[in-house]
N, C-alpha and C. Protein backbone atom coordinates (compact mmCIF):
# COMPACT_ATOMS: atom_id res chain seq x y z
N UNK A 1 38.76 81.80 101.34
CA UNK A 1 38.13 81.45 102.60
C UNK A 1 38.18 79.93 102.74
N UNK A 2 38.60 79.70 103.99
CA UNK A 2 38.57 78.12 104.13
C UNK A 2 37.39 77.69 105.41
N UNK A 3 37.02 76.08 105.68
CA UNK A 3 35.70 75.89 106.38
C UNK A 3 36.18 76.63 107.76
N UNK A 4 37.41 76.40 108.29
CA UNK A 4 37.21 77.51 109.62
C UNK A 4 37.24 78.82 109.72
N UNK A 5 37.05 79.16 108.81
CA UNK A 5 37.39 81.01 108.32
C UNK A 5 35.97 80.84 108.28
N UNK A 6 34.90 80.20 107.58
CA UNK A 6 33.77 80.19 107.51
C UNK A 6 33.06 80.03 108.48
N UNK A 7 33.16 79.01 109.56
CA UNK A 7 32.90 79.04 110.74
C UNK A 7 32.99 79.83 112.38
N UNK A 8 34.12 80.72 111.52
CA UNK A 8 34.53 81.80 112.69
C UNK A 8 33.51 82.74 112.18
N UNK A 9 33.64 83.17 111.19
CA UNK A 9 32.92 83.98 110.72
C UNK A 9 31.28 84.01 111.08
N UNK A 10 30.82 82.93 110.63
CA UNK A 10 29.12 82.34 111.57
C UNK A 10 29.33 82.75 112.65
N UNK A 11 29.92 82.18 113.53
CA UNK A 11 30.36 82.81 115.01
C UNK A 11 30.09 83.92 115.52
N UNK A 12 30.77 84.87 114.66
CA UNK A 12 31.19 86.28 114.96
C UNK A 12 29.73 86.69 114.56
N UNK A 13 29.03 86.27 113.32
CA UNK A 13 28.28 87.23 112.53
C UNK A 13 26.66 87.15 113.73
N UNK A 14 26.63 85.75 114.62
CA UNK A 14 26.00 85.73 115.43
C UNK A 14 25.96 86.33 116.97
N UNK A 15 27.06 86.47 117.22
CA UNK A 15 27.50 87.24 118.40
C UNK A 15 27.23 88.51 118.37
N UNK A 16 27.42 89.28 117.20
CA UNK A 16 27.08 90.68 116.61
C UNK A 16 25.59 90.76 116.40
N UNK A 17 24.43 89.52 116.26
CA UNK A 17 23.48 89.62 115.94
C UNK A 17 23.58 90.61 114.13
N UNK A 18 24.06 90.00 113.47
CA UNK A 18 23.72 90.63 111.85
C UNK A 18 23.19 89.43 111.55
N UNK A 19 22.27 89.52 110.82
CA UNK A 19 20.81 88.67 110.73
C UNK A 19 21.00 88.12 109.16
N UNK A 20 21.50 89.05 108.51
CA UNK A 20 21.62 89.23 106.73
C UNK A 20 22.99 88.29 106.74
N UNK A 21 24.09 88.51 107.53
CA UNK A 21 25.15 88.01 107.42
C UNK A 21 25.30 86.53 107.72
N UNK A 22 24.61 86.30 108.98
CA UNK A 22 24.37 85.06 109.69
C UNK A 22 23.39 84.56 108.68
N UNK A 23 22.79 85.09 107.78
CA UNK A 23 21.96 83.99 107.01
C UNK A 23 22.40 83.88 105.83
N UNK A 24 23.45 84.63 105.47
CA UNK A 24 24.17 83.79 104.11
C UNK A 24 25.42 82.84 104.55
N UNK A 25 26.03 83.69 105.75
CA UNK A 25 26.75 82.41 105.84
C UNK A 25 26.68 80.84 106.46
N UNK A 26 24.78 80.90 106.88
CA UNK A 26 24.40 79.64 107.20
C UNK A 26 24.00 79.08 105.32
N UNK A 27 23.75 79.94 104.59
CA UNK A 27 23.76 79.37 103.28
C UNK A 27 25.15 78.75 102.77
N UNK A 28 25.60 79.61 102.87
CA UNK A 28 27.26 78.90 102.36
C UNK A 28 27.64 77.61 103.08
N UNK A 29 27.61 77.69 104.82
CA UNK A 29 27.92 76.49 105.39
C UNK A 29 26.68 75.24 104.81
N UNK A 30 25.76 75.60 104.59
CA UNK A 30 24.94 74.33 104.18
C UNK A 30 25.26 73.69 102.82
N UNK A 31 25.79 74.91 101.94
CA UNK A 31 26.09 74.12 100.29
C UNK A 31 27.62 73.42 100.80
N UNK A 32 28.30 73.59 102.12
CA UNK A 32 29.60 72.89 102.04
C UNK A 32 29.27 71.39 102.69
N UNK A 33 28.17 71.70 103.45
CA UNK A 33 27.63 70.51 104.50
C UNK A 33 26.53 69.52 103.24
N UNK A 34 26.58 70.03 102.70
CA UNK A 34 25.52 69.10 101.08
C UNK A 34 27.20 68.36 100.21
N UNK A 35 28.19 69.38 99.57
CA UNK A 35 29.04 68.58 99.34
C UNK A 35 29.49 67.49 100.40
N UNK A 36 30.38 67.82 101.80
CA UNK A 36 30.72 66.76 102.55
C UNK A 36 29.84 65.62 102.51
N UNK A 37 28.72 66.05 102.40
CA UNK A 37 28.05 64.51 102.65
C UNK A 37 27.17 63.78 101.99
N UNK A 38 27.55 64.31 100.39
CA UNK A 38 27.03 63.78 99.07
C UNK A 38 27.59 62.09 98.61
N UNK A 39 28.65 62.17 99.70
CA UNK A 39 28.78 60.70 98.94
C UNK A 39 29.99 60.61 97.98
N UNK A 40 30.53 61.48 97.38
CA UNK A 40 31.45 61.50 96.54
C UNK A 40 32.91 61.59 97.00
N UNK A 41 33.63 61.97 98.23
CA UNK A 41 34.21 62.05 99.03
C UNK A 41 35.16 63.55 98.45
N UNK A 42 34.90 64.48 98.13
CA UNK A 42 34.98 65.62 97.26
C UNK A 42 35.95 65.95 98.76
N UNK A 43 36.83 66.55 98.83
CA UNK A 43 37.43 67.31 99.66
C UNK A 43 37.38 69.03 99.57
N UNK A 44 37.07 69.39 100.51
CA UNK A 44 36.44 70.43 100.84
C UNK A 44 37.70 71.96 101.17
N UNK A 45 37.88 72.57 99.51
CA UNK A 45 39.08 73.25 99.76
C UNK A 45 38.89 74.63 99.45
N UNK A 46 40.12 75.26 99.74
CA UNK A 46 39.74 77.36 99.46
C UNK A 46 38.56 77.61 98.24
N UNK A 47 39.63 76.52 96.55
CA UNK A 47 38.95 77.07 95.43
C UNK A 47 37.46 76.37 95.60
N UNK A 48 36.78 75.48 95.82
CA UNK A 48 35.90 74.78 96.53
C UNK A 48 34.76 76.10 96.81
N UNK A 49 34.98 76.60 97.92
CA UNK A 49 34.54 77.32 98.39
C UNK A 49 34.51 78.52 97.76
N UNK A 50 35.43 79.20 97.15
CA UNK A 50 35.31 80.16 96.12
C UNK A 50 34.42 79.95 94.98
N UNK A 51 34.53 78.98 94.61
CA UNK A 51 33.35 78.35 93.29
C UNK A 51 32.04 78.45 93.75
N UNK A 52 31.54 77.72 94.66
CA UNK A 52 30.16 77.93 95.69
C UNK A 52 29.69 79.31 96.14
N UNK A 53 31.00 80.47 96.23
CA UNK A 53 30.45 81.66 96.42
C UNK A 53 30.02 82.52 95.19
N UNK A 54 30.97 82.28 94.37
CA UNK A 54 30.92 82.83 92.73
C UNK A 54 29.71 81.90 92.57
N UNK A 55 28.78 81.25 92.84
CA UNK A 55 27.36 80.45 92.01
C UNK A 55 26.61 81.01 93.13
N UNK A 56 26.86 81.13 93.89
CA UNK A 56 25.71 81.85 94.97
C UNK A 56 25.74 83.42 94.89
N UNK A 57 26.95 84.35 94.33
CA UNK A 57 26.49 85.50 93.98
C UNK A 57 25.87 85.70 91.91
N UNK A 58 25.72 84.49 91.45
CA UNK A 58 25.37 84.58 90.56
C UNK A 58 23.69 84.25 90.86
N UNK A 59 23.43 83.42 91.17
CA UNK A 59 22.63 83.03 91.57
C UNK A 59 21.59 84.63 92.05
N UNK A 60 22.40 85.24 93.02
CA UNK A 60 21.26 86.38 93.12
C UNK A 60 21.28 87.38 92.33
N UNK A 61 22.52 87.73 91.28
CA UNK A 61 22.62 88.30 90.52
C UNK A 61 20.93 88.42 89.54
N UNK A 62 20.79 86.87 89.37
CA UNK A 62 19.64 86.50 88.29
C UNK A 62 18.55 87.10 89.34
N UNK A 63 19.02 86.39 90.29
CA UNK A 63 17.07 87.30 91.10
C UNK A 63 16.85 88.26 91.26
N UNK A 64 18.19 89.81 91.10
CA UNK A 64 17.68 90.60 91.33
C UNK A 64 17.36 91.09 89.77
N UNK A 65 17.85 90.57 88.71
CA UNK A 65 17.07 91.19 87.49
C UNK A 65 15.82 90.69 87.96
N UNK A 66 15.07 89.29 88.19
CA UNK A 66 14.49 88.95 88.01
C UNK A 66 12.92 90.24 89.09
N UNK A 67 13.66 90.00 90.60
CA UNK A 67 12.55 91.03 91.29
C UNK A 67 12.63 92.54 90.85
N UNK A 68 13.38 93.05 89.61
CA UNK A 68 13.81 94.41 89.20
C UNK A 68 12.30 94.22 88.64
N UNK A 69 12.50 93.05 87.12
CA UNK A 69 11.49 92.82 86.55
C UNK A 69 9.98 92.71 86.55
N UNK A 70 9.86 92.41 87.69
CA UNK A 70 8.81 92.38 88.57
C UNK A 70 8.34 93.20 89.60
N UNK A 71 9.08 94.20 89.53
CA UNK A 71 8.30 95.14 90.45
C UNK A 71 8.77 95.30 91.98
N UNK A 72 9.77 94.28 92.28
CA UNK A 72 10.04 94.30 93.39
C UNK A 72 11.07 94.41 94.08
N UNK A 73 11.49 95.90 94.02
CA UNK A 73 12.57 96.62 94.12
C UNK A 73 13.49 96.39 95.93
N UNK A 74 12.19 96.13 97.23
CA UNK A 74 13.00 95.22 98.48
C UNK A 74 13.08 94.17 97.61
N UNK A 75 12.95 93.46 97.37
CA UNK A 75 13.92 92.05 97.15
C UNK A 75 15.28 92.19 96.89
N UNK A 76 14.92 93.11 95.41
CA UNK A 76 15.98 93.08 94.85
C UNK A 76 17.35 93.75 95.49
N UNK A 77 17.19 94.55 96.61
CA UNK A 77 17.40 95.54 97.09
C UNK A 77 18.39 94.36 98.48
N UNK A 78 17.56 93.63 98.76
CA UNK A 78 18.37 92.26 100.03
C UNK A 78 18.93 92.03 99.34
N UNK A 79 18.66 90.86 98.23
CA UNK A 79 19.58 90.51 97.27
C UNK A 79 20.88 91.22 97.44
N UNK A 80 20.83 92.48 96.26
CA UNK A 80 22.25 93.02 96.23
C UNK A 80 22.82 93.31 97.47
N UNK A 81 22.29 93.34 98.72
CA UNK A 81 22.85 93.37 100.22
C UNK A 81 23.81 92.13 100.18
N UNK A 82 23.03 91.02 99.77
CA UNK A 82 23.91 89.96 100.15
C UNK A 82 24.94 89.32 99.15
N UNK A 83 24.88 89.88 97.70
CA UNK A 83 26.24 89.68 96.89
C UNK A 83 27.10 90.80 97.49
N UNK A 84 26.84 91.66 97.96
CA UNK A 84 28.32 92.78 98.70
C UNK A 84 28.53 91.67 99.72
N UNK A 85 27.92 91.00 100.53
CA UNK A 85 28.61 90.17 101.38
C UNK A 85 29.17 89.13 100.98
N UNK A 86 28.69 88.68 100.06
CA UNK A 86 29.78 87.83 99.34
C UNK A 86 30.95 88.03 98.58
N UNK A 87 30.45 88.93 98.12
CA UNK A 87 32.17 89.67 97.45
C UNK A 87 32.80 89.89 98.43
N UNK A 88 32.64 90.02 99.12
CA UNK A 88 33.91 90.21 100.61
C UNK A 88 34.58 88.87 100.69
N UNK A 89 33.91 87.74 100.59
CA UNK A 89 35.10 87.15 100.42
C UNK A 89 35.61 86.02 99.04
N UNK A 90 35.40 86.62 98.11
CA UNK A 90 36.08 86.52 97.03
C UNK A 90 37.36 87.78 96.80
N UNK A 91 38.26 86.63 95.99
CA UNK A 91 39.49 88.08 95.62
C UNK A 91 39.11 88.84 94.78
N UNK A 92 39.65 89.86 94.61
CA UNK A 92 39.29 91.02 94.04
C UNK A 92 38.87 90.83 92.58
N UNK A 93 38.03 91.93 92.26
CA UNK A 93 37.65 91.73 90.95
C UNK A 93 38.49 92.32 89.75
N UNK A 94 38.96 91.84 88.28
CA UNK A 94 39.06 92.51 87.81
C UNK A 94 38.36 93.68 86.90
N UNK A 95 38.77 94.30 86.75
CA UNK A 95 38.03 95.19 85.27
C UNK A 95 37.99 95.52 84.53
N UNK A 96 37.15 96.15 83.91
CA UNK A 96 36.58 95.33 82.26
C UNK A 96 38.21 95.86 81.61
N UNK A 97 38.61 97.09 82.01
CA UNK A 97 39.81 97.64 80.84
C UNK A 97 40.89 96.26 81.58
N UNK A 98 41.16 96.10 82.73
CA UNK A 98 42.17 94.57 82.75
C UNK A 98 41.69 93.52 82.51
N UNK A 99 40.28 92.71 82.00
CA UNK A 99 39.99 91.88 81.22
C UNK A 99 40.33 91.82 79.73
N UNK A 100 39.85 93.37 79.58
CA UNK A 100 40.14 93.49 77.87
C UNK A 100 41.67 93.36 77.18
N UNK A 101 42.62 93.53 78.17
CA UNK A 101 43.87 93.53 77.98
C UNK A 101 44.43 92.62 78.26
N UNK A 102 43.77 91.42 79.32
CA UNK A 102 43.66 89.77 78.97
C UNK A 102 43.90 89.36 77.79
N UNK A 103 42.39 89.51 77.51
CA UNK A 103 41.71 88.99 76.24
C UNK A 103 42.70 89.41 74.90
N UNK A 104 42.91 90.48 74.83
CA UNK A 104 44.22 90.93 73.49
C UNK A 104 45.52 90.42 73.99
N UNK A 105 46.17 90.04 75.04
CA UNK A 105 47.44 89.33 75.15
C UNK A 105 47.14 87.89 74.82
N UNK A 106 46.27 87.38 75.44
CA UNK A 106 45.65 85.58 75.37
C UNK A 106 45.19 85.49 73.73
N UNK A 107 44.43 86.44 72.99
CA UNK A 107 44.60 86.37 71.63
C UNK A 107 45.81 86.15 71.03
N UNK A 108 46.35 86.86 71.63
CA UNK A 108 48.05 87.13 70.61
C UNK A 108 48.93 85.92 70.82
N UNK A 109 49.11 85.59 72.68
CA UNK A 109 49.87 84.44 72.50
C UNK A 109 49.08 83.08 72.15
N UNK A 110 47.92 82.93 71.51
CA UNK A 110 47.43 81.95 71.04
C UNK A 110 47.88 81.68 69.28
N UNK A 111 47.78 83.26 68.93
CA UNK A 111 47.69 83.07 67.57
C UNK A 111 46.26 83.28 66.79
N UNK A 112 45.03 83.80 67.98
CA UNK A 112 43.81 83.55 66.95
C UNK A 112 43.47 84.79 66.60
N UNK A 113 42.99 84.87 65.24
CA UNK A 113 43.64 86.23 63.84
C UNK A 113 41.52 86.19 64.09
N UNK A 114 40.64 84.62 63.94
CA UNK A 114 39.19 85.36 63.55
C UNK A 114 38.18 84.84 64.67
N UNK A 115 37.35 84.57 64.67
CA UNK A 115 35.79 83.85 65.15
C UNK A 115 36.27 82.63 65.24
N UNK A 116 36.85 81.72 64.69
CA UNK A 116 37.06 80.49 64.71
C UNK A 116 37.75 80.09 65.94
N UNK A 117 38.77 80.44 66.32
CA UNK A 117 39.25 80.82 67.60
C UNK A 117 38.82 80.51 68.75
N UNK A 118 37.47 81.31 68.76
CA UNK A 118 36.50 81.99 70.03
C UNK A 118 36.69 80.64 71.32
N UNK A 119 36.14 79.30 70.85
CA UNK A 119 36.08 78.61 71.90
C UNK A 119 37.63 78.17 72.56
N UNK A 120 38.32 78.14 71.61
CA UNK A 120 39.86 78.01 72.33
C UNK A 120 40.14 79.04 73.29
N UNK A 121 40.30 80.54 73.01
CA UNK A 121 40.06 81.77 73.21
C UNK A 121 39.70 81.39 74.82
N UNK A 122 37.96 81.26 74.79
CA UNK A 122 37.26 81.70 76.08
C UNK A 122 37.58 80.66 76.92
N UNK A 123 38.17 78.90 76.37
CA UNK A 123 39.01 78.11 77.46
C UNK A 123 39.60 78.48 78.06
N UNK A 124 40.87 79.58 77.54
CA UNK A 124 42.15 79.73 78.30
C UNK A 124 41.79 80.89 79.09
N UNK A 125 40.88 81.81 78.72
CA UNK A 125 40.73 82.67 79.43
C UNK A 125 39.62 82.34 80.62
N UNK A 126 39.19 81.41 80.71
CA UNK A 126 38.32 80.74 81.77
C UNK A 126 39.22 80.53 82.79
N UNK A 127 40.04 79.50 82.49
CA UNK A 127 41.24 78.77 83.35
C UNK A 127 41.58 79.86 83.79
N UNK A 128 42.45 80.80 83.22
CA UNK A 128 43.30 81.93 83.71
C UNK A 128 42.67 82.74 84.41
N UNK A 129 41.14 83.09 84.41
CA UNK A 129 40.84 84.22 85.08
C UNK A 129 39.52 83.61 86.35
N UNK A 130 39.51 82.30 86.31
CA UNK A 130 38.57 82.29 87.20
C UNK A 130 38.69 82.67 88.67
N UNK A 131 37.45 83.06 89.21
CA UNK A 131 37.37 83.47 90.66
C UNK A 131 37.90 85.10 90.03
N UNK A 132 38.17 85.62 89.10
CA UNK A 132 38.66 86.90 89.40
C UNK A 132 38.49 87.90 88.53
N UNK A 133 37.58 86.96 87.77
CA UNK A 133 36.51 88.21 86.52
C UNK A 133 34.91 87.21 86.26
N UNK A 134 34.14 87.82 86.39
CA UNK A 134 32.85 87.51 85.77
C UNK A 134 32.85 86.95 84.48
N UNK A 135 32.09 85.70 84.50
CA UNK A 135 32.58 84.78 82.89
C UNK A 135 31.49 85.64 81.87
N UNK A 136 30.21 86.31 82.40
CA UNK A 136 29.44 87.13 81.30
C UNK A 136 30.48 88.37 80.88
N UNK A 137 31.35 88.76 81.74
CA UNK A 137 32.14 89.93 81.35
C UNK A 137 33.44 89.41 80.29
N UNK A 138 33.89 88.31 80.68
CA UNK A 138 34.83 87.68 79.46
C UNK A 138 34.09 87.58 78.45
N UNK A 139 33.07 86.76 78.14
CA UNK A 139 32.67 86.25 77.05
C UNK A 139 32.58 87.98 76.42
N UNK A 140 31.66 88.83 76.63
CA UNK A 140 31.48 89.98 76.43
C UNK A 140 32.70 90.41 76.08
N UNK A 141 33.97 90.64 76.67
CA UNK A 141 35.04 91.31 76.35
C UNK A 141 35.59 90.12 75.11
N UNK A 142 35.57 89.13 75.04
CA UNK A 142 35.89 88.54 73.76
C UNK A 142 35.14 88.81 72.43
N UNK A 143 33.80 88.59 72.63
CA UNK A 143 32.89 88.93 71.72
C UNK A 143 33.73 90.06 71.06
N UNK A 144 33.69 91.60 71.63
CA UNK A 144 34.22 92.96 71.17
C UNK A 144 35.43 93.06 70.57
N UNK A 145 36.47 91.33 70.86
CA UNK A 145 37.67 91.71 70.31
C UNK A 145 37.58 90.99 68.92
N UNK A 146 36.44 90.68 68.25
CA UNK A 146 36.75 90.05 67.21
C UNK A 146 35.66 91.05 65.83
């Protein structure tokens, strides 16, 4: 997704009156409107924006354990409303059996035989798989291969 894909999208999600939609993607446009005008002169690009969505569906990920925990099953319940809207526009996910088969090729062409490995390991498989597997699901699928 790029800022006018994001902005059409506001558009649309207001014209339709969706209330849930129009208010995450006034969230998203505000974490892009906080970079632009932080001062750093950061240019404002696809992976940019993919990163900001992957921390904003993590982000509610934690709150809905958190309102599970607590008793408060509507929260948690919006919440997961609004990571399905965010996964819409992230690319697809992989899964766990095509992570795990990552993780045993990226072992092999590394060379790492134990544990010692691990942080080289979960570098390359960071780089290689970001935006397109969950980093608790790598680390997890590495953990199991050793």
């Amino acid at each position: 997704m790029n800022q006018e894909t994001l902005l059409s999208e506001l558009k649309a999600s207001m014209i339709a009156k969706d209330e849930l939609k129009t208010s995450v993607l006034r969230m998203l446009k505000a974490e892009v409107l906080k970079i632009q005008t932080d001062g750093t002169g950061t240019e404002i690009t696809e992976d940019l924006i993919q990163n900001l969505i992957q921390k904003m569906v993590k982000q509610r990920k934690d709150s809905v354990e958190q309102f599970t925990q607590g008793g408060r099953p509507e929260l948690a319940e919006k919440e997961e409303k609004e990571i399905a809207l965010l996964m819409a526009y992230m690319p697809a996910q992989m899964s766990e059996d095509e992570v795990r088969a990552e993780v045993q090729a990226t072992k092999a062409a590394l060379g790492i035989t134990d544990k010692s490995g691990l942080g080289k390991l979960m570098g390359a498989l960071m780089g290689k798989l970001k935006g397109k597997a969950d980093g608790a699901m790598i680390k997890k699928m590495v953990e199991e291969s050793f």
